[in-house]
PDB file of N, CA and C in Angstrom:
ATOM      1  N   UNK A   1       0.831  -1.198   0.000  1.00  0.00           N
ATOM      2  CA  UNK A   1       0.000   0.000   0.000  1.00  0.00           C
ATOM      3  C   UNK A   1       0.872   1.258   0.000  1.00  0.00           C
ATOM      4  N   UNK A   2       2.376   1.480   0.582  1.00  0.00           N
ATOM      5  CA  UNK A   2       2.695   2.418   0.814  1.00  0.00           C
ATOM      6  C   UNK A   2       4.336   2.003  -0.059  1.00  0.00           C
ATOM      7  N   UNK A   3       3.816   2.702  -1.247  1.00  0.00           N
ATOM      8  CA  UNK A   3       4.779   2.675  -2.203  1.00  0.00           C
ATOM      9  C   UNK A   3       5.205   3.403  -2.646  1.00  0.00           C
ATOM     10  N   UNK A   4       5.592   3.641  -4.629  1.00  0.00           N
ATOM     11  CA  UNK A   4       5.757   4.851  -5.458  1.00  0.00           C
ATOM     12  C   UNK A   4       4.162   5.233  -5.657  1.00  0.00           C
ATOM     13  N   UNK A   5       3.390   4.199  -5.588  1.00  0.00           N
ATOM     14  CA  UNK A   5       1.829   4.406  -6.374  1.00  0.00           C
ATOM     15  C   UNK A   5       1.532   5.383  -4.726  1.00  0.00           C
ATOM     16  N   UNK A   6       1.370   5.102  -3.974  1.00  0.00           N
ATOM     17  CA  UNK A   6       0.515   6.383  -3.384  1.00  0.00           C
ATOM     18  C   UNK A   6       1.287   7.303  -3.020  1.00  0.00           C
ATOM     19  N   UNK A   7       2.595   7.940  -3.580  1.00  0.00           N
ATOM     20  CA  UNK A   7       3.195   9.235  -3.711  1.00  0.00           C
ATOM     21  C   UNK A   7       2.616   9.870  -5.221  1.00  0.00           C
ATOM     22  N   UNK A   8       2.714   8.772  -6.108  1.00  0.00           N
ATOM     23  CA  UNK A   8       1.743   9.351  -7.443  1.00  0.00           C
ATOM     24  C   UNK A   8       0.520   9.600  -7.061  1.00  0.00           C
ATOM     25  N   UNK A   9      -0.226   9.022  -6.090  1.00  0.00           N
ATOM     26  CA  UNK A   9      -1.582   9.021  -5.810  1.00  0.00           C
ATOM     27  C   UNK A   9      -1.905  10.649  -5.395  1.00  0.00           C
ATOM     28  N   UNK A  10      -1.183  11.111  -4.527  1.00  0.00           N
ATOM     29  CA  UNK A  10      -0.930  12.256  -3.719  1.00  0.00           C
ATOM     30  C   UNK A  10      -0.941  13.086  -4.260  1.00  0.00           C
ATOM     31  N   UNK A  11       0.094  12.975  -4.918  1.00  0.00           N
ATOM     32  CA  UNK A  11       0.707  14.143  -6.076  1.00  0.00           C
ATOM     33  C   UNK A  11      -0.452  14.667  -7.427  1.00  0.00           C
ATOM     34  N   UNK A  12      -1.085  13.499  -7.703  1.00  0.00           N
ATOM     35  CA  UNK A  12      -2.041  14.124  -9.092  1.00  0.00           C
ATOM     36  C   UNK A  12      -3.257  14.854  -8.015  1.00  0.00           C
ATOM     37  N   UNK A  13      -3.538  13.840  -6.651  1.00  0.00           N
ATOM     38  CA  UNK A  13      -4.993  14.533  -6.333  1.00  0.00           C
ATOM     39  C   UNK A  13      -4.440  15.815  -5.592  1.00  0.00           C
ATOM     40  N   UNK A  14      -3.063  15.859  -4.945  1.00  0.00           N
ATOM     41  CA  UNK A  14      -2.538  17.118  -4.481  1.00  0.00           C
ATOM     42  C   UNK A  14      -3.189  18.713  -5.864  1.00  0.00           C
ATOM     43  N   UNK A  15      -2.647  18.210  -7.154  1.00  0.00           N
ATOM     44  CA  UNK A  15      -2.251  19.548  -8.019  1.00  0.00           C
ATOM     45  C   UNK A  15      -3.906  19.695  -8.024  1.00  0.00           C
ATOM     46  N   UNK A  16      -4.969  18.789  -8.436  1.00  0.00           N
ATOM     47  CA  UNK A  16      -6.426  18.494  -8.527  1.00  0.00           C
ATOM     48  C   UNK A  16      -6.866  20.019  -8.004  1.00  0.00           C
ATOM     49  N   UNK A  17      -6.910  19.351  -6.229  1.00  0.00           N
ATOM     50  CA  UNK A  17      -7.662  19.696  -5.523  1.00  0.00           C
ATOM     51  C   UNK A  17      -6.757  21.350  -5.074  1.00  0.00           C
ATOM     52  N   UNK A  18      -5.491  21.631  -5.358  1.00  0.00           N
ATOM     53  CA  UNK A  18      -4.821  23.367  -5.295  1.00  0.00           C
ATOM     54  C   UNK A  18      -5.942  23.896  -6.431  1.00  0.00           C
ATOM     55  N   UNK A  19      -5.926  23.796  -7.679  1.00  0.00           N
ATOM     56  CA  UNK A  19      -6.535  24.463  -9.035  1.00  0.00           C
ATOM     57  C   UNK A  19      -8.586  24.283  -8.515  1.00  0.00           C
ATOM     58  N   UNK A  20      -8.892  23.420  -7.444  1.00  0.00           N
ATOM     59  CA  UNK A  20     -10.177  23.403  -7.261  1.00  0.00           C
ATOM     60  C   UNK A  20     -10.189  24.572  -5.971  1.00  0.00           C
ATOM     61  N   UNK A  21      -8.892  24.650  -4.696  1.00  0.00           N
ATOM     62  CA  UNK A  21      -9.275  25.766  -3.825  1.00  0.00           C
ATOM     63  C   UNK A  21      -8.955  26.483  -4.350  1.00  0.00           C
ATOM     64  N   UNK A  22      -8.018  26.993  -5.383  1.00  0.00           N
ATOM     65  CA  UNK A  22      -7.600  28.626  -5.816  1.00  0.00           C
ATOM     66  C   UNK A  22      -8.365  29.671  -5.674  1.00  0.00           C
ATOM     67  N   UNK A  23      -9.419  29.425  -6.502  1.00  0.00           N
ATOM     68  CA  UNK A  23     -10.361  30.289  -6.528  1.00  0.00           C
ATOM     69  C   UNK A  23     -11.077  30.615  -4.965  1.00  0.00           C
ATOM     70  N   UNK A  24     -11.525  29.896  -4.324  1.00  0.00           N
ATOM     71  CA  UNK A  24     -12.216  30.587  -3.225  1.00  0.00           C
ATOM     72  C   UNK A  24     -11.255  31.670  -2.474  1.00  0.00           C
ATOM     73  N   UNK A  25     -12.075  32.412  -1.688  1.00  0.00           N
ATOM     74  CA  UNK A  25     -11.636  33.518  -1.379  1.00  0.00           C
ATOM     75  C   UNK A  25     -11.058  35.020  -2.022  1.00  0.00           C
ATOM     76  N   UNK A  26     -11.241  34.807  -2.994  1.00  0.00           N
ATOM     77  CA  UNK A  26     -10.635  35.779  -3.817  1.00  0.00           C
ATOM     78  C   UNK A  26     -11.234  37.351  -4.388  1.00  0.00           C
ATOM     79  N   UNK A  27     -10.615  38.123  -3.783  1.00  0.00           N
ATOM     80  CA  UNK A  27     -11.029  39.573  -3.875  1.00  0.00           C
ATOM     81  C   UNK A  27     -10.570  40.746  -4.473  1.00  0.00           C
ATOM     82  N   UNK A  28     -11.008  41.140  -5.407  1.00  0.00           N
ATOM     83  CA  UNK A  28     -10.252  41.711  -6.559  1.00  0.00           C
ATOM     84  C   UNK A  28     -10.073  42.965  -5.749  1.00  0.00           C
ATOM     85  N   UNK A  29      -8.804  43.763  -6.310  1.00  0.00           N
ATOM     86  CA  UNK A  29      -8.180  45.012  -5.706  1.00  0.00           C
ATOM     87  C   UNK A  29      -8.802  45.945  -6.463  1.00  0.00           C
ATOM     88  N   UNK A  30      -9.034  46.263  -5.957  1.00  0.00           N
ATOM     89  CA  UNK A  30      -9.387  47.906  -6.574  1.00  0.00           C
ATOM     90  C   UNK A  30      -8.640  49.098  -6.951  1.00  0.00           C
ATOM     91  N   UNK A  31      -7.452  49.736  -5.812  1.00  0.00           N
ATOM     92  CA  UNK A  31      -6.776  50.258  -5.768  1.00  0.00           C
ATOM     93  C   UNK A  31      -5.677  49.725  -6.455  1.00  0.00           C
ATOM     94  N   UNK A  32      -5.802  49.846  -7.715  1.00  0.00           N
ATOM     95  CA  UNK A  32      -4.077  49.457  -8.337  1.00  0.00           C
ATOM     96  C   UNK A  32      -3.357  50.353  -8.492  1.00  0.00           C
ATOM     97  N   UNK A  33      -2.348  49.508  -8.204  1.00  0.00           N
ATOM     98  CA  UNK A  33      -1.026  50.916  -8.617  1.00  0.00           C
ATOM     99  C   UNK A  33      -0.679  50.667 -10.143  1.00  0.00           C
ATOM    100  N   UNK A  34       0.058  51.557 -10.936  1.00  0.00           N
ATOM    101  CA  UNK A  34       0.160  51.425 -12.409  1.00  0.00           C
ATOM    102  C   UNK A  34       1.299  50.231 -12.305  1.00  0.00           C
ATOM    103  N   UNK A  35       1.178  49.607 -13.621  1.00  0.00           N
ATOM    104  CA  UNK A  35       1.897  48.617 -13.943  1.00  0.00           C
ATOM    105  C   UNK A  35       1.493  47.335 -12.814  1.00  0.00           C
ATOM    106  N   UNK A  36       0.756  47.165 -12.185  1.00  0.00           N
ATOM    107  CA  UNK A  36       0.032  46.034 -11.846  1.00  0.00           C
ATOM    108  C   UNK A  36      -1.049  45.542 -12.432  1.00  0.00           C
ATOM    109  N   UNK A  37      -1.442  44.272 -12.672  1.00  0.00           N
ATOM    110  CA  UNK A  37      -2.718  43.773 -13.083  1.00  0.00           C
ATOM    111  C   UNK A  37      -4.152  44.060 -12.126  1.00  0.00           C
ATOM    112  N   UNK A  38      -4.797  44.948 -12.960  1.00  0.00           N
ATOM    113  CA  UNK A  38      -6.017  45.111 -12.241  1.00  0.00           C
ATOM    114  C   UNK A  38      -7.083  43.689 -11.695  1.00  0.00           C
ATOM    115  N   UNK A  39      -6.343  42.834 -12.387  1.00  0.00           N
ATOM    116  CA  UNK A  39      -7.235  41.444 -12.013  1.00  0.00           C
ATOM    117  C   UNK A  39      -6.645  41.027 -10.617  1.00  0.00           C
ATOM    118  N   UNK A  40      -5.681  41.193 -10.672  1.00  0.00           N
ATOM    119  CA  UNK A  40      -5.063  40.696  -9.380  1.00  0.00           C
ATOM    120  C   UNK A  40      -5.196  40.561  -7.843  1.00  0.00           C
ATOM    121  N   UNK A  41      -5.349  39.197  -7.559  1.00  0.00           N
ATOM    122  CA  UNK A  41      -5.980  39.294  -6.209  1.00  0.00           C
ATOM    123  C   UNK A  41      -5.445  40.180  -4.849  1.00  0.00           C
ATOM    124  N   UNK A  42      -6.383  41.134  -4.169  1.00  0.00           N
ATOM    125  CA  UNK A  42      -5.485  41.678  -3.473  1.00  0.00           C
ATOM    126  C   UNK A  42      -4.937  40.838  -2.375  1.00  0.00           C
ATOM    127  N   UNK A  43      -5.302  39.476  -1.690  1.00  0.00           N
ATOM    128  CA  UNK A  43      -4.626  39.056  -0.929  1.00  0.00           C
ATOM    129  C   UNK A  43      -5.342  37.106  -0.992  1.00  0.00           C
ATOM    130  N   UNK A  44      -4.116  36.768  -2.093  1.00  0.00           N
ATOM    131  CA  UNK A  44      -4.144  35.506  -2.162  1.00  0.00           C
ATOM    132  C   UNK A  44      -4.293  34.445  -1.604  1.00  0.00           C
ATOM    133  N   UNK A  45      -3.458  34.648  -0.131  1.00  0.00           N
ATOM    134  CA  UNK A  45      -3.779  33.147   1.092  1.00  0.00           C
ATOM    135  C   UNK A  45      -3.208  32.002   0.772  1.00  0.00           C
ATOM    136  N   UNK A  46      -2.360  31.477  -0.279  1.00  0.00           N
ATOM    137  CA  UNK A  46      -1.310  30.990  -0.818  1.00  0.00           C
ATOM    138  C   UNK A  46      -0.854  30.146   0.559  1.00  0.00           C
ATOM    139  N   UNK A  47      -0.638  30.545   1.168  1.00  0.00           N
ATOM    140  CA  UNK A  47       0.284  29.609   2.408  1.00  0.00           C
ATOM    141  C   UNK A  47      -1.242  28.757   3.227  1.00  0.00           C
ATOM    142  N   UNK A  48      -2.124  29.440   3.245  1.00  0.00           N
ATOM    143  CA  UNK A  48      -3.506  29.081   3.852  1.00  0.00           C
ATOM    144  C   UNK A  48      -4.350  27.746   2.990  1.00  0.00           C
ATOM    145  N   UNK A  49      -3.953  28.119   1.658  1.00  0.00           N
ATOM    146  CA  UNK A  49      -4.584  27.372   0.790  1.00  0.00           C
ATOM    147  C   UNK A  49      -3.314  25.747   0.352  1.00  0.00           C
ATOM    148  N   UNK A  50      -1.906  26.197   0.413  1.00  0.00           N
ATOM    149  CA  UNK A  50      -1.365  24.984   0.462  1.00  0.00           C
ATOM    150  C   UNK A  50      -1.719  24.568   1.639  1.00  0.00           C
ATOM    151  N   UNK A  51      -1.597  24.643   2.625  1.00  0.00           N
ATOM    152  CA  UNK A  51      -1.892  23.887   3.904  1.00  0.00           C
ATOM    153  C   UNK A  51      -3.341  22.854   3.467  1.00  0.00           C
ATOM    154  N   UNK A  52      -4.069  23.498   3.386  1.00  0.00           N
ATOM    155  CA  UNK A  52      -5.288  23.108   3.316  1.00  0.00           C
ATOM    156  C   UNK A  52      -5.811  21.572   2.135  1.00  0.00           C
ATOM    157  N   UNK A  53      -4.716  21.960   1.158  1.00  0.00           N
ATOM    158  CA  UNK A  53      -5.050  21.277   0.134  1.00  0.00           C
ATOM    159  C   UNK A  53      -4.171  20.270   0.391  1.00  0.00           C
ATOM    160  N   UNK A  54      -2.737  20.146   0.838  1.00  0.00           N
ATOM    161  CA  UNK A  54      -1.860  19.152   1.658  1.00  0.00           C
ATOM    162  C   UNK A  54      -3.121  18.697   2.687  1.00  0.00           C
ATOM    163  N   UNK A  55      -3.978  18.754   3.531  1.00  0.00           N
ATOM    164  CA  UNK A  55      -4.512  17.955   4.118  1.00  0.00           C
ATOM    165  C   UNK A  55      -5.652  17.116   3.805  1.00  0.00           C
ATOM    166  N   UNK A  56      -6.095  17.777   2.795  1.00  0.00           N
ATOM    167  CA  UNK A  56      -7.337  17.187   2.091  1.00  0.00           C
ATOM    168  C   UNK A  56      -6.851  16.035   1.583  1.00  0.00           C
ATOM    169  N   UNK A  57      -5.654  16.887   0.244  1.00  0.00           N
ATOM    170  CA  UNK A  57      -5.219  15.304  -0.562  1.00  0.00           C
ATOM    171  C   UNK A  57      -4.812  14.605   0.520  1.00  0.00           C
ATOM    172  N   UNK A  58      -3.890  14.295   1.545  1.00  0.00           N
ATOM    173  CA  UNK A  58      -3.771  12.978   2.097  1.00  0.00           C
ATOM    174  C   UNK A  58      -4.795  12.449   2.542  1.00  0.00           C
ATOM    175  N   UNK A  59      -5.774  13.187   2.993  1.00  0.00           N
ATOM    176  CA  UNK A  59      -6.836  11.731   3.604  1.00  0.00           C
ATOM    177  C   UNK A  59      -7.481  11.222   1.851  1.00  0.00           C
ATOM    178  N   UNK A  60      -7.615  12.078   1.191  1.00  0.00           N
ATOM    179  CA  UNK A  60      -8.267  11.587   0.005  1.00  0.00           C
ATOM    180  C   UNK A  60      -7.703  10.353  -0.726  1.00  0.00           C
ATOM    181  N   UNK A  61      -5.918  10.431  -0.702  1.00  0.00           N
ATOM    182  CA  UNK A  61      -5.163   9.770  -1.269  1.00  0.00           C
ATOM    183  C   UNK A  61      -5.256   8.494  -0.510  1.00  0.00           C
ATOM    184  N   UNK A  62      -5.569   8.707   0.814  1.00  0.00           N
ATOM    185  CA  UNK A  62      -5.185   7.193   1.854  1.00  0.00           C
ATOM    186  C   UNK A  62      -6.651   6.318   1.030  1.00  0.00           C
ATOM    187  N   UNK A  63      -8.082   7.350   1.033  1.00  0.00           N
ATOM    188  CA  UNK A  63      -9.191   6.517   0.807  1.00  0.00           C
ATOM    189  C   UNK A  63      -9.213   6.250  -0.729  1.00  0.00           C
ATOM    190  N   UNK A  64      -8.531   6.909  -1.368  1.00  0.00           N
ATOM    191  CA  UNK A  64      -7.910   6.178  -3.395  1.00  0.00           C
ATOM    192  C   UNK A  64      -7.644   4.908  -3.023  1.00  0.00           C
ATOM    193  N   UNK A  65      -5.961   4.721  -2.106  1.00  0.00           N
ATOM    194  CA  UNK A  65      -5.698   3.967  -2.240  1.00  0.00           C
ATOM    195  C   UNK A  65      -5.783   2.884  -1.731  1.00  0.00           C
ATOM    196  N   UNK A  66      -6.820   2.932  -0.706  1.00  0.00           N
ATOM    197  CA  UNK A  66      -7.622   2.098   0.189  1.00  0.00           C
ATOM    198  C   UNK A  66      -9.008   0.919  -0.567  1.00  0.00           C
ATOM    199  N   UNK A  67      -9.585   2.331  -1.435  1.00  0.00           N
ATOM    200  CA  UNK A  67     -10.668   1.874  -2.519  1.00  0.00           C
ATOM    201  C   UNK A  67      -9.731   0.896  -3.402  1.00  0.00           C
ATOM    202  N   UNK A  68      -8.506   1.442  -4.381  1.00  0.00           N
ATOM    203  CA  UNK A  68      -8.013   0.944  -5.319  1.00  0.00           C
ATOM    204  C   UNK A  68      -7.777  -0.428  -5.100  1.00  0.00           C
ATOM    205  N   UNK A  69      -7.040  -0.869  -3.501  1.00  0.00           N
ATOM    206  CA  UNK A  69      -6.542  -2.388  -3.328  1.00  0.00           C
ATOM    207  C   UNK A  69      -7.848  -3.389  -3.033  1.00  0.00           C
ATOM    208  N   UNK A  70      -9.189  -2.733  -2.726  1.00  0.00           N
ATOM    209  CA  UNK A  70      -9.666  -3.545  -2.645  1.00  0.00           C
ATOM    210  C   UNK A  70     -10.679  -3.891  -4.001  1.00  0.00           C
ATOM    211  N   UNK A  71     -11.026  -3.481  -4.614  1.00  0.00           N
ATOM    212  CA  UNK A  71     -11.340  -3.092  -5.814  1.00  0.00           C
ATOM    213  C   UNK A  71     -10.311  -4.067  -6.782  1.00  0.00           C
ATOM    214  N   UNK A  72      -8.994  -3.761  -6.848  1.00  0.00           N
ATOM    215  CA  UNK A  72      -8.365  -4.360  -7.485  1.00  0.00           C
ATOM    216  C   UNK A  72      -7.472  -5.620  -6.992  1.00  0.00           C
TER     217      UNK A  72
END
């Protein structure tokens, strides 16, 4: 069970589930300064949101690869 396959396991549902929290929270700036992107979030949460998504994927990855061995 605890191989290369559930570091691959980790790793695809890790990138998954970052590109599924990105978006929440996100609050467009208003106040731009020139030569910044007016799209740009004024305060990303980047350290809040890896954390978060590191804890999700591992329990997710344990129940992949929990489903996968018995299944297969």
């Amino acid at each position: 069970m605890f191989g290369l396959e559930i570091i691959v396991i980790f790793v695809i549902i890790w990138w998954l589930v970052l590109f599924i929290v990105l978006p929440f929270g996100i609050e467009r700036d208003e106040n731009s300064i020139q030569g910044n992107d007016p799209g740009a979030p004024k305060n990303p949460m980047l350290k809040r949101k890896i954390y978060l998504t590191t804890i999700i994927s591992f329990f997710l990855s344990i129940i992949v690869s929990w489903l996968k061995n018995e299944i297969f």
